[in-house]
C-alpha atoms as a PDB file:
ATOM      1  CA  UNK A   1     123.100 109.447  89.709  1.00  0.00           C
ATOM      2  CA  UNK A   2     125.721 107.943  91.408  1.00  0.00           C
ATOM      3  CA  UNK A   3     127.004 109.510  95.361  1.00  0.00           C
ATOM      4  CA  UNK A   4     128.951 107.771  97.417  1.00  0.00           C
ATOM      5  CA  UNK A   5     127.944 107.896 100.755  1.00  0.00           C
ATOM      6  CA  UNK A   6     128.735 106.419 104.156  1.00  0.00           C
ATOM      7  CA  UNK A   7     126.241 104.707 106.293  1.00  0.00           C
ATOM      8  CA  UNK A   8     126.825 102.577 109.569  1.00  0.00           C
ATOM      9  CA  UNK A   9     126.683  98.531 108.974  1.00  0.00           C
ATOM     10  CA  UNK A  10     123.978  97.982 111.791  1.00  0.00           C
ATOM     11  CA  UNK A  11     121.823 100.977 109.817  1.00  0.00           C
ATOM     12  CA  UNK A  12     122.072  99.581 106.483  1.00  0.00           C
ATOM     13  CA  UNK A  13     121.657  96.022 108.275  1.00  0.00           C
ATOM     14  CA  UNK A  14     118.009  97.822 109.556  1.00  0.00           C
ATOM     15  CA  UNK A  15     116.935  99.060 106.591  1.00  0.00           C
ATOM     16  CA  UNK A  16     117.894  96.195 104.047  1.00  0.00           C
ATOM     17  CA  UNK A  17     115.923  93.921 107.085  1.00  0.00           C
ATOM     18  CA  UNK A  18     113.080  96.482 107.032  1.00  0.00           C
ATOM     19  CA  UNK A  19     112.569  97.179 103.192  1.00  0.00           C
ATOM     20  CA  UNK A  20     113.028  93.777 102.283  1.00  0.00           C
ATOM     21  CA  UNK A  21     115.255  95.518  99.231  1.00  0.00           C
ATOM     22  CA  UNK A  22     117.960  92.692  97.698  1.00  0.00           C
ATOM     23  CA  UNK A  23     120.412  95.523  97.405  1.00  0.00           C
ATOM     24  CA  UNK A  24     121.507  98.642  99.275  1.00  0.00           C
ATOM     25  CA  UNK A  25     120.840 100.872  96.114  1.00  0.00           C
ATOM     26  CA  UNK A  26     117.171  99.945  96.555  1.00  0.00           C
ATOM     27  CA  UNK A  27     116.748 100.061 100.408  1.00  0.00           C
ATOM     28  CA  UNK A  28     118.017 103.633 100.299  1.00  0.00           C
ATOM     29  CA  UNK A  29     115.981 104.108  96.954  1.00  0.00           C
ATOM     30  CA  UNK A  30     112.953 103.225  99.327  1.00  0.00           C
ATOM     31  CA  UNK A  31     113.736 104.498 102.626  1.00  0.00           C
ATOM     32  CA  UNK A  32     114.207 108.019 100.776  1.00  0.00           C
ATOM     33  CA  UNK A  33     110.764 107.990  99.274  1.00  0.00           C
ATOM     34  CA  UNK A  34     109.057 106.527 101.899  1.00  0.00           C
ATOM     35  CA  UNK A  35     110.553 109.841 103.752  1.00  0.00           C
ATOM     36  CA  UNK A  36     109.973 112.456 101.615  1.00  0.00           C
ATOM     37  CA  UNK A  37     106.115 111.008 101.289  1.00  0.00           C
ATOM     38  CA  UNK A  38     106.299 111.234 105.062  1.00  0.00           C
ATOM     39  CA  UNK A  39     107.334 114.163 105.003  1.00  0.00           C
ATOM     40  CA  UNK A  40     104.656 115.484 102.462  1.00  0.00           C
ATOM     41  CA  UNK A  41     101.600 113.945 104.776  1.00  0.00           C
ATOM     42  CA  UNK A  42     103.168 116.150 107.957  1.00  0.00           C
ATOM     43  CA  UNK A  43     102.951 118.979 106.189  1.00  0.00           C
ATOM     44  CA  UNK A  44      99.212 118.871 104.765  1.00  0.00           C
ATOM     45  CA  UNK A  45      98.700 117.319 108.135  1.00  0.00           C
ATOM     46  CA  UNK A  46      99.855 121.229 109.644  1.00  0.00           C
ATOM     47  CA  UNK A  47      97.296 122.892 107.640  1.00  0.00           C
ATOM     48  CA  UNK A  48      94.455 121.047 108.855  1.00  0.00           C
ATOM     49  CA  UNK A  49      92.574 124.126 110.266  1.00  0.00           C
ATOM     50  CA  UNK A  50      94.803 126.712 108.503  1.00  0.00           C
ATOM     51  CA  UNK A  51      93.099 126.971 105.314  1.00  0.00           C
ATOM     52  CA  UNK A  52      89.322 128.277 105.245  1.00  0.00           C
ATOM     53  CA  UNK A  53      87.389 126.594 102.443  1.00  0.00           C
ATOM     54  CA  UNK A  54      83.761 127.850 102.396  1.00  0.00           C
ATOM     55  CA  UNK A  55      81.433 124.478 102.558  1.00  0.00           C
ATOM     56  CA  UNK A  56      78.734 126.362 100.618  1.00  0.00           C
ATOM     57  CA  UNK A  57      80.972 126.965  97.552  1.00  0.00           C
ATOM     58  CA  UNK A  58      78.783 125.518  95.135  1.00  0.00           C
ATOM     59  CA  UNK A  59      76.201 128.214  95.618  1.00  0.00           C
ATOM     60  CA  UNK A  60      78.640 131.044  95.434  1.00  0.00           C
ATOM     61  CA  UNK A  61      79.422 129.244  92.021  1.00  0.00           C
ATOM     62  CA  UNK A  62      76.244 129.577  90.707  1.00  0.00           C
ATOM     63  CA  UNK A  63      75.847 132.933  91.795  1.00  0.00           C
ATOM     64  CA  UNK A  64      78.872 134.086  89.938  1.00  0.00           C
ATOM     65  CA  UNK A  65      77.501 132.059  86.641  1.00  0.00           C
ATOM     66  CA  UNK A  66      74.297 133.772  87.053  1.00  0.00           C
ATOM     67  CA  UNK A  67      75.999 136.870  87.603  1.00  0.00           C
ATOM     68  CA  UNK A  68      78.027 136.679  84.263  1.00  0.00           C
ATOM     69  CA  UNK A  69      75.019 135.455  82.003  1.00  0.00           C
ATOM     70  CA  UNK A  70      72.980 138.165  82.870  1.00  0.00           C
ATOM     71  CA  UNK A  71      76.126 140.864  82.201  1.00  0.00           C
ATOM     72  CA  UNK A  72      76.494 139.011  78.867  1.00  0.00           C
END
């Protein structure tokens, strides 16, 4: 898709330096996914501690199999 978009000289300067990328298209191309995957880290990061996952889940497992082959 094509934008048009304006970005300071000394910022593209950075990033083209930074990414290594032979053309602007591609540093931004880059610097955008490198954010968003950023991003995505930080916020599975923020749940650490939020989310309660039940170490013993295995047995529970195999109680609920057991449970359902002897209902069957």
């Amino acid at each position: 898709m094509r934008t048009t978009i304006n970005i300071k000289d000394e910022l593209m300067d950075a990033i083209m330096a930074l990414t290594k990328a032979k053309t602007k298209t591609k540093a931004v191309e880059i610097s955008i996914r490198e954010y968003i995957e950023r991003k995505s880290i930080e916020e599975l990061i923020s749940l650490s501690g939020k989310i309660d996952i039940d170490a013993d889940w295995q047995m529970e497992e195999e109680a609920e199999l057991n449970e359902y082959r002897n209902n069957c």
